[in-house]
Protein backbone atom coordinates (compact mmCIF):
# COMPACT_ATOMS: atom_id res chain seq x y z
CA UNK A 1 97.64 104.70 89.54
CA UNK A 2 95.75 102.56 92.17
CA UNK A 3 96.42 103.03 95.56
CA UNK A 4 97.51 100.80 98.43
CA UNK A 5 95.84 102.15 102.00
CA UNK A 6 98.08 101.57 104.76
CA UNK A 7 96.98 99.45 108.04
CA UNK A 8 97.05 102.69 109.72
CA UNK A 9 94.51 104.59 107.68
CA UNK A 10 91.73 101.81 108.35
CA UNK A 11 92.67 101.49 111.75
CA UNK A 12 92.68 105.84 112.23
CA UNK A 13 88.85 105.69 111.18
CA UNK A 14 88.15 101.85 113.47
CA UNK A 15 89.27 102.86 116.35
CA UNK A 16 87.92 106.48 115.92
CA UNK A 17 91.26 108.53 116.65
CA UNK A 18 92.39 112.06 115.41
CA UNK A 19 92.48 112.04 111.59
CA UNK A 20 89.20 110.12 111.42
CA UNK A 21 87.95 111.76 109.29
CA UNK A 22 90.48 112.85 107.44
CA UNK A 23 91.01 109.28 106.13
CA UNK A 24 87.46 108.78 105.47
CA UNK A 25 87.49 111.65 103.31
CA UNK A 26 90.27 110.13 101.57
CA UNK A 27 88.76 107.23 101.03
CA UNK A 28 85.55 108.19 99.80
CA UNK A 29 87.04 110.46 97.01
CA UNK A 30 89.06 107.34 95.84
CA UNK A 31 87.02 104.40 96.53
CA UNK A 32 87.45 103.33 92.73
CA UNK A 33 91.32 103.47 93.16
CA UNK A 34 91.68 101.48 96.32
CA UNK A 35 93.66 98.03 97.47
CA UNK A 36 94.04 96.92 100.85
CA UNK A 37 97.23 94.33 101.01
CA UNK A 38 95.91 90.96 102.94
CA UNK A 39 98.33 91.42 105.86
CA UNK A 40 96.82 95.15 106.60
CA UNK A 41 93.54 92.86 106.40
CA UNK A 42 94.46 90.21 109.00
CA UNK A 43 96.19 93.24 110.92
CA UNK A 44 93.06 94.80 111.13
CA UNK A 45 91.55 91.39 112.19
CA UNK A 46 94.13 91.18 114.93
CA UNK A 47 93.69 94.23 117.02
CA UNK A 48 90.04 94.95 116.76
CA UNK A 49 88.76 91.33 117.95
CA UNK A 50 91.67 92.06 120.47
CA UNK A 51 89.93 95.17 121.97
CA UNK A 52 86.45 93.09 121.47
CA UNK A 53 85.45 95.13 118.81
CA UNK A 54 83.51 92.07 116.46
CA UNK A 55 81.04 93.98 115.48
CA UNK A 56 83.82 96.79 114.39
CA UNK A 57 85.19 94.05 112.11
CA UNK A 58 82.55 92.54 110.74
CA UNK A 59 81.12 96.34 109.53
CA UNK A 60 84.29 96.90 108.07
CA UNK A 61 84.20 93.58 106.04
CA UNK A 62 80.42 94.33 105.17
CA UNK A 63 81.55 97.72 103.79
CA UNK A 64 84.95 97.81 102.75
CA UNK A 65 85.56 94.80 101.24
CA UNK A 66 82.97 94.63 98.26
CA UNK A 67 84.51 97.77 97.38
CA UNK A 68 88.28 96.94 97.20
CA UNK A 69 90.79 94.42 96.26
CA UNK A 70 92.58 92.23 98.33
CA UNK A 71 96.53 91.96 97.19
CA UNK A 72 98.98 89.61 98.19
CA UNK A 73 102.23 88.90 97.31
CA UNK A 74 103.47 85.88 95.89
CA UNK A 75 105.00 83.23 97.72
CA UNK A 76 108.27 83.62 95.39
CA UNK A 77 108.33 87.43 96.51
CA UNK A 78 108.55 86.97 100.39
CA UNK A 79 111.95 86.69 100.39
CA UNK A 80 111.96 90.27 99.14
CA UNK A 81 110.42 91.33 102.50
CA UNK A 82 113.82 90.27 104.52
CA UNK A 83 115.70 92.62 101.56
CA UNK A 84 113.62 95.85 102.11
CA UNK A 85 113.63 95.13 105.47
CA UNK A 86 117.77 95.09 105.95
CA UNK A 87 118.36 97.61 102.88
CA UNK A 88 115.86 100.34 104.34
CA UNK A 89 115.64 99.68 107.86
CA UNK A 90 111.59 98.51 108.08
CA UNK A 91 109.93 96.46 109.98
CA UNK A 92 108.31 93.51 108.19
CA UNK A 93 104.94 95.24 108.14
CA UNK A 94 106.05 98.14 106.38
CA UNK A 95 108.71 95.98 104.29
CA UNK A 96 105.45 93.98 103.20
CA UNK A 97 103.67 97.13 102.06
CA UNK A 98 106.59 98.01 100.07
CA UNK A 99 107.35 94.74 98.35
CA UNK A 100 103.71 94.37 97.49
CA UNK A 101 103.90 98.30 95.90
CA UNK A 102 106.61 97.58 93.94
CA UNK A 103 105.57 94.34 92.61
CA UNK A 104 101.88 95.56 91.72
CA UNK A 105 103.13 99.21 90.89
CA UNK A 106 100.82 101.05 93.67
CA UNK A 107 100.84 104.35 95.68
CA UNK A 108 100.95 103.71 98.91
CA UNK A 109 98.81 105.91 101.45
CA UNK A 110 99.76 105.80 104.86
CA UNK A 111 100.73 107.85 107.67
CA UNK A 112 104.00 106.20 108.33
CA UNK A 113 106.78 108.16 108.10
CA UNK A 114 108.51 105.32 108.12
CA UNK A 115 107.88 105.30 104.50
CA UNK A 116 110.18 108.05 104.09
CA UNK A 117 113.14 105.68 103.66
CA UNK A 118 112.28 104.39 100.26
CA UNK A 119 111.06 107.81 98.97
CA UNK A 120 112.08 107.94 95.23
CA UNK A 121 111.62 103.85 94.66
CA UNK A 122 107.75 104.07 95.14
CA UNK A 123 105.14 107.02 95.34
CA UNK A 124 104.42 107.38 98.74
CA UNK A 125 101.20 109.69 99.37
CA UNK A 126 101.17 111.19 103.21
CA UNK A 127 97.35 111.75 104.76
CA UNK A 128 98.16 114.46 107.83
């Protein structure tokens, strides 16, 4: 099954918190597996050029992106975002995530225990 890496995995290993390298080890044993959604992507675009860290994002593109696909959903399947976000209580990030896992059939990796909620409708894998 491919995977779909949460915004938070990237983001442990950018901004060079705690499970660094947990989620790098993770990554590197799947690389072949691995999808990035496009809103984790512009996420990711968001906060590092907000803490002035360009050069962060442009390594990332350099190294990540020849390497994995980009996934969006539809424009036909947004409205399923407002659904999983009133039926499960998500935000619209994690609502996004789980529309887009459904539709394309994907694991999602994370560390969001947010995820929890919709346990049993998609595989949710936990990196800790």
């Amino acid at each position: 099954m491919n995977l779909l890496i949460d915004t938070n995995i990237f983001l442990e290993i950018l901004l060079n918190q705690e499970k660094k390298e947990l989620c790098k080890d993770f990554l590197q044993e799947n690389i072949d597996n691995l999808s990035i959604s496009d809103f984790s992507l512009h996420s990711i675009g968001v906060i590092l050029l907000r803490n002035k860290k360009d050069k962060t994002f442009s390594k990332f593109l350099k190294d990540i992106l020849p390497k994995i696909s980009v996934l969006t959903l539809t424009k036909e399947k947004y409205i399923e975002i407002l659904k999983f976000s009133k039926k499960y209580n998500l935000d619209f990030d994690d609502s996004y995530q789980a529309c887009l896992s459904v539709d394309k059939n994907l694991e999602i990796i994370t560390m969001d225990k947010d995820f929890k909620k919709i346990a049993g409708l998609i595989n949710v894998r936990y990196i800790s």
